[in-house]
PDB file of N, CA and C in Angstrom:
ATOM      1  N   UNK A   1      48.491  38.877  74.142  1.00  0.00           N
ATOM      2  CA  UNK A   1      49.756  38.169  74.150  1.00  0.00           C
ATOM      3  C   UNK A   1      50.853  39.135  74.624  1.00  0.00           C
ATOM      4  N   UNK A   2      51.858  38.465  75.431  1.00  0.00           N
ATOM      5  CA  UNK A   2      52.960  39.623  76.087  1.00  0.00           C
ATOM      6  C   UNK A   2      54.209  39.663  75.122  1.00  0.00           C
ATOM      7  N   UNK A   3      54.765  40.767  74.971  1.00  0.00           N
ATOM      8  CA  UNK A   3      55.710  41.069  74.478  1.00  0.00           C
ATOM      9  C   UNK A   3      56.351  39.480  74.321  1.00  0.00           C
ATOM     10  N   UNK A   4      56.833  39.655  75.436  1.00  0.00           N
ATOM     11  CA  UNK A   4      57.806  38.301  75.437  1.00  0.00           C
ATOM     12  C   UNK A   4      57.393  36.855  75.055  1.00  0.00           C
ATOM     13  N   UNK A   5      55.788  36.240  75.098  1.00  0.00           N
ATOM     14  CA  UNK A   5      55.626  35.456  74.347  1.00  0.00           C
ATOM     15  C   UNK A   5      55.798  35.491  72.800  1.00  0.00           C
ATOM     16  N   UNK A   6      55.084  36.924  71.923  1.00  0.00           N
ATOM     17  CA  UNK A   6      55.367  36.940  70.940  1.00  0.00           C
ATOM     18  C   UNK A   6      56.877  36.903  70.549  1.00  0.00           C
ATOM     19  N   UNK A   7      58.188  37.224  71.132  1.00  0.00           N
ATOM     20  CA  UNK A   7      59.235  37.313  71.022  1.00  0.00           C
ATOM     21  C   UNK A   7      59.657  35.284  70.994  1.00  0.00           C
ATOM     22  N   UNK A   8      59.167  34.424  72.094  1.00  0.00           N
ATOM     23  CA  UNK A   8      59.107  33.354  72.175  1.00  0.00           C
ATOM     24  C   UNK A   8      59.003  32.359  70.586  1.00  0.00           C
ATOM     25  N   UNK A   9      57.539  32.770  70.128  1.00  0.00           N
ATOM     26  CA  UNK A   9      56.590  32.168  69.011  1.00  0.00           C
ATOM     27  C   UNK A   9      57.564  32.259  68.154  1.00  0.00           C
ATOM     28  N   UNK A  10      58.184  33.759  67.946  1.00  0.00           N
ATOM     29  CA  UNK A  10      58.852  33.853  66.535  1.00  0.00           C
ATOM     30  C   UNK A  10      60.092  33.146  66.490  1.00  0.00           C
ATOM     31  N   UNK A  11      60.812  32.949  67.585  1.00  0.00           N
ATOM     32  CA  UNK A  11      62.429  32.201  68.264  1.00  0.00           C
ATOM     33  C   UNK A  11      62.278  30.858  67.684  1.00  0.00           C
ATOM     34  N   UNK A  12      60.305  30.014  68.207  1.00  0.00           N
ATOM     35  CA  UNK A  12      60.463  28.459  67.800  1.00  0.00           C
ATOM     36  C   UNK A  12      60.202  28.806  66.540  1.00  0.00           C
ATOM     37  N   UNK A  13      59.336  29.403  66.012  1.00  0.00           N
ATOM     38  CA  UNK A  13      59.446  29.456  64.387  1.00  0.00           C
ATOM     39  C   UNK A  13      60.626  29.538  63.292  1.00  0.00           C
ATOM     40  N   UNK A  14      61.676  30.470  63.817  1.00  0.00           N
ATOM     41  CA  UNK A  14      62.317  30.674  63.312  1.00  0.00           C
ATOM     42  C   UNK A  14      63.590  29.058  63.499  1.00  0.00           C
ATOM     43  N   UNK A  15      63.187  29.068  64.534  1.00  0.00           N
ATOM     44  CA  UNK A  15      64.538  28.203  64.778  1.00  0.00           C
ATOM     45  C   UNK A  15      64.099  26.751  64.462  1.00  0.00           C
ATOM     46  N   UNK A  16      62.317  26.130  64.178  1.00  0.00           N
ATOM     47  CA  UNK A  16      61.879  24.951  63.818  1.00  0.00           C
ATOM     48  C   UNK A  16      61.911  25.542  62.079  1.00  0.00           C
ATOM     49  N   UNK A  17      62.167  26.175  61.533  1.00  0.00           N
ATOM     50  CA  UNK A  17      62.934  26.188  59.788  1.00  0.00           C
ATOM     51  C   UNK A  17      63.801  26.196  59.554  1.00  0.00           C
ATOM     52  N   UNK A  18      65.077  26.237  60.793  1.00  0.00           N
ATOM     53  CA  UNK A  18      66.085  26.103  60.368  1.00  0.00           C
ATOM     54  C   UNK A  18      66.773  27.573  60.331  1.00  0.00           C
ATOM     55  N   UNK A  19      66.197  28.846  60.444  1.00  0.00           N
ATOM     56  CA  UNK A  19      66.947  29.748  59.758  1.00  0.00           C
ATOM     57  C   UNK A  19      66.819  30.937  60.763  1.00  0.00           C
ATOM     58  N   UNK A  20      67.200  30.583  62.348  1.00  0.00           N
ATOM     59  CA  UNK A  20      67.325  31.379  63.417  1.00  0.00           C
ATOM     60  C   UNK A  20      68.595  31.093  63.922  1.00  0.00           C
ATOM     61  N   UNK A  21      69.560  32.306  63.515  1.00  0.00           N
ATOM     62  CA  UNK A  21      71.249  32.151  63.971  1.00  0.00           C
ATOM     63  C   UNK A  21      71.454  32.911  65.189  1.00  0.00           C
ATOM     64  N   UNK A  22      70.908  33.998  65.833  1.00  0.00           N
ATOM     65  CA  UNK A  22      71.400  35.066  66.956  1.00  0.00           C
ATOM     66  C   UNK A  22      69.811  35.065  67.777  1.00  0.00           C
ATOM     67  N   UNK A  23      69.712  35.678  69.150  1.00  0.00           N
ATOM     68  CA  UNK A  23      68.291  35.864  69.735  1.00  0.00           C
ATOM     69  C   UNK A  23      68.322  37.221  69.467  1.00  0.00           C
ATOM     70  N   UNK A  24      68.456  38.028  68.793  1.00  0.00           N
ATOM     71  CA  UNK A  24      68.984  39.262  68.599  1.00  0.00           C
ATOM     72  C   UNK A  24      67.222  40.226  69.180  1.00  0.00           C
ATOM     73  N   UNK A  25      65.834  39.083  68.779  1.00  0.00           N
ATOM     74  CA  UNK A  25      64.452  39.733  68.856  1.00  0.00           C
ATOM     75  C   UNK A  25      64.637  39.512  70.807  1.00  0.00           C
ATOM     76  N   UNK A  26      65.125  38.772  71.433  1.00  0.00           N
ATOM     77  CA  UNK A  26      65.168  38.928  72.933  1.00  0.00           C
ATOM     78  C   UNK A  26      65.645  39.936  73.299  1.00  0.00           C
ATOM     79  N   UNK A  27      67.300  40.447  72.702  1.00  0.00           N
ATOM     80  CA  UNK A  27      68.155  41.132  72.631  1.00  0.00           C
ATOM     81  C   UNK A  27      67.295  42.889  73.347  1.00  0.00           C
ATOM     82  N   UNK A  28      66.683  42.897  71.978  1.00  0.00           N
ATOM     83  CA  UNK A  28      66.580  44.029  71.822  1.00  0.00           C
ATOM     84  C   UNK A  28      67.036  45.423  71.577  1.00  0.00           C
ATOM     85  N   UNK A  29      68.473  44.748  71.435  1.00  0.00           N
ATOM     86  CA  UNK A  29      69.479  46.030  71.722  1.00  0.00           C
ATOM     87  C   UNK A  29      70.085  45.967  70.231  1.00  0.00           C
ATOM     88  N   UNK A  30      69.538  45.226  69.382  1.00  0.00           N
ATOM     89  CA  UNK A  30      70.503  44.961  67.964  1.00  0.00           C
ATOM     90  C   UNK A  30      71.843  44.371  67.751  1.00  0.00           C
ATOM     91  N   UNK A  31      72.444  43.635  68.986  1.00  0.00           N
ATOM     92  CA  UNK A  31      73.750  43.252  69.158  1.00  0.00           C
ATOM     93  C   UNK A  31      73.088  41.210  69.071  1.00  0.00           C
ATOM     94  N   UNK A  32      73.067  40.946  67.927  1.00  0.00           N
ATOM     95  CA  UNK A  32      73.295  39.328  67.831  1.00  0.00           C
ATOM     96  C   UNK A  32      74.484  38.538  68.351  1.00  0.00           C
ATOM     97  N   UNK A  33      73.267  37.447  69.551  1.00  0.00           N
ATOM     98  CA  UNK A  33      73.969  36.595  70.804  1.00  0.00           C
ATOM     99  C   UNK A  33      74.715  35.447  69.652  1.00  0.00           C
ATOM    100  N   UNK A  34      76.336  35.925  70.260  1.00  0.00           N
ATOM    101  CA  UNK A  34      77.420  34.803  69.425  1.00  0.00           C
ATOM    102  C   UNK A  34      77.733  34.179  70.891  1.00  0.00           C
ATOM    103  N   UNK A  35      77.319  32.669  70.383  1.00  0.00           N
ATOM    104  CA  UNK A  35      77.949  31.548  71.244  1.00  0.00           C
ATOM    105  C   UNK A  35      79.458  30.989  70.766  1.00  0.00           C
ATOM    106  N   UNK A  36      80.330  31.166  71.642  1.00  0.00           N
ATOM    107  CA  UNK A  36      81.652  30.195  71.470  1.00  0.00           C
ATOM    108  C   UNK A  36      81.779  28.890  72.234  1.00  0.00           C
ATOM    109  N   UNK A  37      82.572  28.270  72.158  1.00  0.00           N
ATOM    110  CA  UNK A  37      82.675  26.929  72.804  1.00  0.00           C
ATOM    111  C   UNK A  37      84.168  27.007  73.743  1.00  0.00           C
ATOM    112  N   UNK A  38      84.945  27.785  73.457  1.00  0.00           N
ATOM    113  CA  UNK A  38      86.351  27.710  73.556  1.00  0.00           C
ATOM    114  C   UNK A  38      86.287  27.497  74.971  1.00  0.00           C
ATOM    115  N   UNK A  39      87.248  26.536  75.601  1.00  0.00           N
ATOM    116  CA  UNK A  39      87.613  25.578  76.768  1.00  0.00           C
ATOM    117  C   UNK A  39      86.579  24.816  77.434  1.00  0.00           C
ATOM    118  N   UNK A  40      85.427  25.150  76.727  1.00  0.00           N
ATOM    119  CA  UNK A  40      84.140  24.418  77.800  1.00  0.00           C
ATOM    120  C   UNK A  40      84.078  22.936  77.358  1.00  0.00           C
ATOM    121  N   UNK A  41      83.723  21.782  77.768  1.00  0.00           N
ATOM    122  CA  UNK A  41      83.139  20.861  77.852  1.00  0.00           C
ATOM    123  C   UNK A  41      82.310  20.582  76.549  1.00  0.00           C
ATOM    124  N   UNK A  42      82.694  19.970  75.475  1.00  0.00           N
ATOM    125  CA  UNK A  42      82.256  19.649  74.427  1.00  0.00           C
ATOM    126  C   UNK A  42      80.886  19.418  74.088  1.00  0.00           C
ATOM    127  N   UNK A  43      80.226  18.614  75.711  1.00  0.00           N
ATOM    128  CA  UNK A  43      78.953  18.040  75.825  1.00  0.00           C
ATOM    129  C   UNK A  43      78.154  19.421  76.058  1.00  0.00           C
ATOM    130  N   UNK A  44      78.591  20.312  76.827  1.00  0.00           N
ATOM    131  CA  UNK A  44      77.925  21.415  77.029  1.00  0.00           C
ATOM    132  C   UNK A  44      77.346  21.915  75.725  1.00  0.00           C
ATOM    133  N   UNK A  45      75.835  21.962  76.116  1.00  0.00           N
ATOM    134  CA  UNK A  45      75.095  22.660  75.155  1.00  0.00           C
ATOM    135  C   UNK A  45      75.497  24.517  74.571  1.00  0.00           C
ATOM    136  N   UNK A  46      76.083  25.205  73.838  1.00  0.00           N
ATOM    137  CA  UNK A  46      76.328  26.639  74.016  1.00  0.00           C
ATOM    138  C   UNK A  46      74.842  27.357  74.630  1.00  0.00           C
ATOM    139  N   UNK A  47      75.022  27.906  75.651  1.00  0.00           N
ATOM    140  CA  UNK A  47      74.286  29.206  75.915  1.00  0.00           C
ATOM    141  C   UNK A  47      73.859  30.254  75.135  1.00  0.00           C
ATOM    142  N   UNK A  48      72.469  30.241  74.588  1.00  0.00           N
ATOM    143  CA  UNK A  48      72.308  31.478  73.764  1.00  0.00           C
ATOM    144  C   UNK A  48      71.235  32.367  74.077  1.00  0.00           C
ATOM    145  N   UNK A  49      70.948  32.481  75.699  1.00  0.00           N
ATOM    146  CA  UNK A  49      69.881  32.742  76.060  1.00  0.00           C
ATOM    147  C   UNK A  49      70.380  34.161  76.943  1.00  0.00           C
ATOM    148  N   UNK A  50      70.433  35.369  77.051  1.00  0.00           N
ATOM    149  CA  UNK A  50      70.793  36.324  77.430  1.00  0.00           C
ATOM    150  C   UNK A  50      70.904  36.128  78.783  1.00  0.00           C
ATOM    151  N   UNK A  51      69.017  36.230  79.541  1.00  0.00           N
ATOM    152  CA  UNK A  51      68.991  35.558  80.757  1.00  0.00           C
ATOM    153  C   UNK A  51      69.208  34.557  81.532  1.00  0.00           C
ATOM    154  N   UNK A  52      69.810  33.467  80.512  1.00  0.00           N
ATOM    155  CA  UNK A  52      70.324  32.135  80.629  1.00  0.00           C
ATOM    156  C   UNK A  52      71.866  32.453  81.706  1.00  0.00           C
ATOM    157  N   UNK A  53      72.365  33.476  79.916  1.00  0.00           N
ATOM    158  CA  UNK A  53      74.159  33.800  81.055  1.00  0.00           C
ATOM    159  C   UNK A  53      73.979  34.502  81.657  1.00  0.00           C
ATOM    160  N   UNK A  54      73.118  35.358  81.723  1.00  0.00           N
ATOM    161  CA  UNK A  54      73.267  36.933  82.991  1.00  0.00           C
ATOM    162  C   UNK A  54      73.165  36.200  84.405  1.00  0.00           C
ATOM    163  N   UNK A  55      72.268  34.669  84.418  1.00  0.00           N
ATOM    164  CA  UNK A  55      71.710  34.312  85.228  1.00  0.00           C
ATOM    165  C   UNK A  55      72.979  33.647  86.014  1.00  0.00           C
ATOM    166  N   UNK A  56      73.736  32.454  85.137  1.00  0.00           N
ATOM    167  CA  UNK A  56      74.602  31.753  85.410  1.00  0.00           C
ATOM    168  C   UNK A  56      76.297  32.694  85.891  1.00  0.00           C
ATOM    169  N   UNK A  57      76.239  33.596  85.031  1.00  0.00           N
ATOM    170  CA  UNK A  57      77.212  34.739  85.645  1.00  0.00           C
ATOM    171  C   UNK A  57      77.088  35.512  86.912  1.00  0.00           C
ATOM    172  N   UNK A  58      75.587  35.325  87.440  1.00  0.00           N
ATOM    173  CA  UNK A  58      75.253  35.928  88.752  1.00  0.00           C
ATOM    174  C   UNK A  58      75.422  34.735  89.788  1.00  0.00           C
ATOM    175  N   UNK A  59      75.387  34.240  89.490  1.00  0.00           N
ATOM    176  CA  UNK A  59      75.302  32.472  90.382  1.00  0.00           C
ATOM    177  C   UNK A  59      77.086  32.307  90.257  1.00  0.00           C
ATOM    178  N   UNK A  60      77.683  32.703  89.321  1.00  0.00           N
ATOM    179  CA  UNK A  60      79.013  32.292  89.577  1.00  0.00           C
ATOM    180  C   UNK A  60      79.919  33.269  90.579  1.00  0.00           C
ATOM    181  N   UNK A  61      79.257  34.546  90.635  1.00  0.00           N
ATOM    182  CA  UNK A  61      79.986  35.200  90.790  1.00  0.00           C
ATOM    183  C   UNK A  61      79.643  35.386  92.333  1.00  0.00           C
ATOM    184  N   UNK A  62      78.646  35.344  92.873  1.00  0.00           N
ATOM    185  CA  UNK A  62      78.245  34.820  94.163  1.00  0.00           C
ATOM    186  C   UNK A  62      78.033  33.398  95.114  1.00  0.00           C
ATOM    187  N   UNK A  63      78.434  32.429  94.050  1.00  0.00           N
ATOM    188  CA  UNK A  63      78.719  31.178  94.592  1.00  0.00           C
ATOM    189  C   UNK A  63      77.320  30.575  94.976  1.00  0.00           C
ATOM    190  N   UNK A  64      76.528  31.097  95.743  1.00  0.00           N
ATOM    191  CA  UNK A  64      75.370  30.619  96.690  1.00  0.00           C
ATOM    192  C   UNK A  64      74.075  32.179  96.239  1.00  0.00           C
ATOM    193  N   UNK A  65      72.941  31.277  95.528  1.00  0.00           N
ATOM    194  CA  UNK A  65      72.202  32.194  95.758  1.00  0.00           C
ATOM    195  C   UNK A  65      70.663  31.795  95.827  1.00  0.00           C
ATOM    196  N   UNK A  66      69.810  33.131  96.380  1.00  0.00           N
ATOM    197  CA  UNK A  66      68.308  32.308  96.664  1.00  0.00           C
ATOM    198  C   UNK A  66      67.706  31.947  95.283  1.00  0.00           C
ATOM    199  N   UNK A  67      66.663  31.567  94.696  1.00  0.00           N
ATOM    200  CA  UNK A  67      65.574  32.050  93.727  1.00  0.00           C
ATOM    201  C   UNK A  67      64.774  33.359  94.183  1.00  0.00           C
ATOM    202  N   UNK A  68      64.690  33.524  95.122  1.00  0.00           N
ATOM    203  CA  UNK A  68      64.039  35.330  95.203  1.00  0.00           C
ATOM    204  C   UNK A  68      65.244  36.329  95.255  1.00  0.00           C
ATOM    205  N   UNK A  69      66.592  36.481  95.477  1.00  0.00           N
ATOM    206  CA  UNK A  69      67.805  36.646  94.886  1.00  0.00           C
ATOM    207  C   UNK A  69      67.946  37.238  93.455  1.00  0.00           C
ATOM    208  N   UNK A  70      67.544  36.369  92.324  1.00  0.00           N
ATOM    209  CA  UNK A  70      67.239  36.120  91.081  1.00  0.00           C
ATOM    210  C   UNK A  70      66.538  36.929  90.278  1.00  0.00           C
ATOM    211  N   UNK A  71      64.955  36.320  91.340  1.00  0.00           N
ATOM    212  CA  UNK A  71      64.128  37.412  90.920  1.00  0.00           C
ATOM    213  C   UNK A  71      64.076  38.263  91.083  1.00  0.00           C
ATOM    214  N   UNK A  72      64.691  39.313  92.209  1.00  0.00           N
ATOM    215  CA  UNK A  72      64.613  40.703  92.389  1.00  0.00           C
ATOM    216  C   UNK A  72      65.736  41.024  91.586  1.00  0.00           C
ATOM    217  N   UNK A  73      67.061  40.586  91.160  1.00  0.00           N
ATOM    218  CA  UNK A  73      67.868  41.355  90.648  1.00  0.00           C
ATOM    219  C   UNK A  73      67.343  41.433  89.134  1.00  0.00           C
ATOM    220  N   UNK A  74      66.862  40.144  88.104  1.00  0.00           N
ATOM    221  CA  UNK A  74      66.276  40.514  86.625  1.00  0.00           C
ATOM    222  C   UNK A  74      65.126  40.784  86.863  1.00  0.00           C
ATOM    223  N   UNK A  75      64.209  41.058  87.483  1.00  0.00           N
ATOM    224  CA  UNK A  75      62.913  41.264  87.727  1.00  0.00           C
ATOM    225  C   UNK A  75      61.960  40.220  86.873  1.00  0.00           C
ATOM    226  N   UNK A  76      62.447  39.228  87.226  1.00  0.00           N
ATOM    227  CA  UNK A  76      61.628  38.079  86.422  1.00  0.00           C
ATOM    228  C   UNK A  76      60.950  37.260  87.711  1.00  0.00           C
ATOM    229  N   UNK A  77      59.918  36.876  86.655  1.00  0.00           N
ATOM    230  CA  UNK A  77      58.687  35.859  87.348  1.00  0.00           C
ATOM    231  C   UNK A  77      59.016  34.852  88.075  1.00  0.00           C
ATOM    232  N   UNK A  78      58.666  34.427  89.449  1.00  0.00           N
ATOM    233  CA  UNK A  78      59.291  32.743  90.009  1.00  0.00           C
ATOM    234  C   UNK A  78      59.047  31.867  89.013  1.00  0.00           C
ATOM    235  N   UNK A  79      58.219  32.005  87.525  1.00  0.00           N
ATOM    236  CA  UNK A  79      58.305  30.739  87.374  1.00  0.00           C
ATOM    237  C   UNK A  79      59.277  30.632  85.887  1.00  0.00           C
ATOM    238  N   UNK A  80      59.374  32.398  85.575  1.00  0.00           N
ATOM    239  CA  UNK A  80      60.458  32.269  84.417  1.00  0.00           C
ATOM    240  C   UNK A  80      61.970  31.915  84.877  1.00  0.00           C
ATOM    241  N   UNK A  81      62.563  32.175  86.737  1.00  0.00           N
ATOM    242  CA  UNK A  81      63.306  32.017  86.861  1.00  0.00           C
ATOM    243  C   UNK A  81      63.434  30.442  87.509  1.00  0.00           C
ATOM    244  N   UNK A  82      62.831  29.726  87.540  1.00  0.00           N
ATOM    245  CA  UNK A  82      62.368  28.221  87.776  1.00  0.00           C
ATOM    246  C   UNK A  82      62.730  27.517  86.763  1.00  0.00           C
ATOM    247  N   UNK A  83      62.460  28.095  85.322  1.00  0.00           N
ATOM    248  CA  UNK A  83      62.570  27.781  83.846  1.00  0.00           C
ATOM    249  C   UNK A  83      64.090  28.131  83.834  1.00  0.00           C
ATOM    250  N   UNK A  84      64.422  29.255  83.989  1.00  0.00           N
ATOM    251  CA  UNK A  84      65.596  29.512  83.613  1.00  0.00           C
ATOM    252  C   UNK A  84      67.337  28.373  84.777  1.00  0.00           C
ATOM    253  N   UNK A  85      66.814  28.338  85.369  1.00  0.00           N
ATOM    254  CA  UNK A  85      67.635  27.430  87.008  1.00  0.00           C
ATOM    255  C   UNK A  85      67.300  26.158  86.415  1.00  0.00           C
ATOM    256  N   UNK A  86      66.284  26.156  85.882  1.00  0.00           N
ATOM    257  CA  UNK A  86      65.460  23.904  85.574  1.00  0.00           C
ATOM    258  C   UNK A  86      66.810  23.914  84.156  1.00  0.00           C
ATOM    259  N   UNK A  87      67.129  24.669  83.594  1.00  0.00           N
ATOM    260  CA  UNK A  87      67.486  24.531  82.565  1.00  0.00           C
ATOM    261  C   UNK A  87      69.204  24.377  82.475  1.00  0.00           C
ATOM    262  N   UNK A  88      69.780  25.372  83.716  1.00  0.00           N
ATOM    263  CA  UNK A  88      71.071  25.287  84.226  1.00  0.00           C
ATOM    264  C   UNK A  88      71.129  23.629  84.639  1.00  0.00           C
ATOM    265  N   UNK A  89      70.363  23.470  85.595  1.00  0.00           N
ATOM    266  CA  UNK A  89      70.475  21.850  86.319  1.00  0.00           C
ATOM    267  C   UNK A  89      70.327  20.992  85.363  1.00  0.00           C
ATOM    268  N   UNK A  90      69.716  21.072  84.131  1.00  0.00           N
ATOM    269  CA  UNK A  90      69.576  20.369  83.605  1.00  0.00           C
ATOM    270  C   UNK A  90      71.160  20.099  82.804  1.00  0.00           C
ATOM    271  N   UNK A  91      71.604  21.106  82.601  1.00  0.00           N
ATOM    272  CA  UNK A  91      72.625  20.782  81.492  1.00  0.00           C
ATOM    273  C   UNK A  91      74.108  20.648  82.953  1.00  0.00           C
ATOM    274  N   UNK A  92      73.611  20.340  84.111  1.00  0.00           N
ATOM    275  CA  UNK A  92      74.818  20.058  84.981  1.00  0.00           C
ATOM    276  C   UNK A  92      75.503  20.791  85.197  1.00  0.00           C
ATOM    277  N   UNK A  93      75.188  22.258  85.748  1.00  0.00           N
ATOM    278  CA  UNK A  93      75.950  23.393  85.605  1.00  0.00           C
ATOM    279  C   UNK A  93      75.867  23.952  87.349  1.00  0.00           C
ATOM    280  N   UNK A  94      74.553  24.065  87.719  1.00  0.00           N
ATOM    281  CA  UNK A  94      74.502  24.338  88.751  1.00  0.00           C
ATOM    282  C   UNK A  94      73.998  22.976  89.623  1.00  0.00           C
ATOM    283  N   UNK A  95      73.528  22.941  90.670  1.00  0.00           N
ATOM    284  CA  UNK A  95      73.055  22.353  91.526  1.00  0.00           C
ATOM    285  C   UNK A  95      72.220  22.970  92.579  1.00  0.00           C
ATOM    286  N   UNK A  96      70.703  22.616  92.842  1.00  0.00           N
ATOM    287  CA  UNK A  96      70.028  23.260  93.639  1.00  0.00           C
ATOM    288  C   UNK A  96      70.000  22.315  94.873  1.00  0.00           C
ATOM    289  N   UNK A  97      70.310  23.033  96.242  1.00  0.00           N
ATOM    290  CA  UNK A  97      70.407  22.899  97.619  1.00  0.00           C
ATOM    291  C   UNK A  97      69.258  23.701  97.738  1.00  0.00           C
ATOM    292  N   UNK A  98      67.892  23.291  98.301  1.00  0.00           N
ATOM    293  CA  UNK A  98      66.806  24.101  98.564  1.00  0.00           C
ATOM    294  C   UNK A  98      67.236  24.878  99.811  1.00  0.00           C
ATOM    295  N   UNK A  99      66.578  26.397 100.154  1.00  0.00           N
ATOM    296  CA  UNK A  99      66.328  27.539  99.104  1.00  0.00           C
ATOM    297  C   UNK A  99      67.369  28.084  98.238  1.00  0.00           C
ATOM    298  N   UNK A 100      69.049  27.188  98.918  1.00  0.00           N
ATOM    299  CA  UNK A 100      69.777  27.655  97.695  1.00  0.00           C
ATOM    300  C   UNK A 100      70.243  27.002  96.500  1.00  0.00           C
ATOM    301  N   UNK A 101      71.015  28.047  95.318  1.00  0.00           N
ATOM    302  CA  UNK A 101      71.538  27.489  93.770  1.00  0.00           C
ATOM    303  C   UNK A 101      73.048  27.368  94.428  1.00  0.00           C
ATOM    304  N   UNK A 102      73.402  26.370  93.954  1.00  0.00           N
ATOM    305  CA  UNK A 102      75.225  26.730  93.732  1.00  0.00           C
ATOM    306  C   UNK A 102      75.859  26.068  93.013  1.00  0.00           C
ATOM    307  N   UNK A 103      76.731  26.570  91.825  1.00  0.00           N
ATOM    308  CA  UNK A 103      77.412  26.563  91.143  1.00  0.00           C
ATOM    309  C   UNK A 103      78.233  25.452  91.398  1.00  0.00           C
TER     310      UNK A 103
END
């Protein structure tokens, strides 16, 4: 099992009892992820996914970008960053123009 699945298992565990407040085990760094809401869109789900915002902060800040873009800058998998982009579109944040994302 990879690091990061076991990091996964314990996230739904913790968070299907009820008693997972920060991703602090993604983290790794000991600094627990605080979500705010302040000026966003009520409907908006908060972001509590590290690579979630690093991702969406890279996409904002370049306007237009590839999925191999993505993956070379976090060094993540096409299909963790597929997961991570399916999940932006989903909550209406970005919009994918094949091969590009834009904000």
């Amino acid at each position: 099992m990879l690091d990061v699945d076991l990091v996964n298992n314990i996230n739904h565990y913790l968070e299907m009892k009820g008693i997972r407040y920060s991703n602090e085990l993604r983290m790794g760094i000991g600094i627990p992820d605080i979500t705010i809401n302040f000026g966003a869109n009520r409907r908006l789900k908060p972001l509590d996914d590290y690579f979630l915002v690093s991702i969406l902060a890279y996409v904002n800040d370049r306007r237009m970008v590839t999925f191999t873009e993505i993956q070379e800058t976090f060094l993540l998998g096409l299909e963790k960053v597929k997961q991570y982009v399916s999940t932006l579109v989903n909550l209406s944040i970005v919009i994918i123009k094949t091969p590009w994302l834009k904000l």
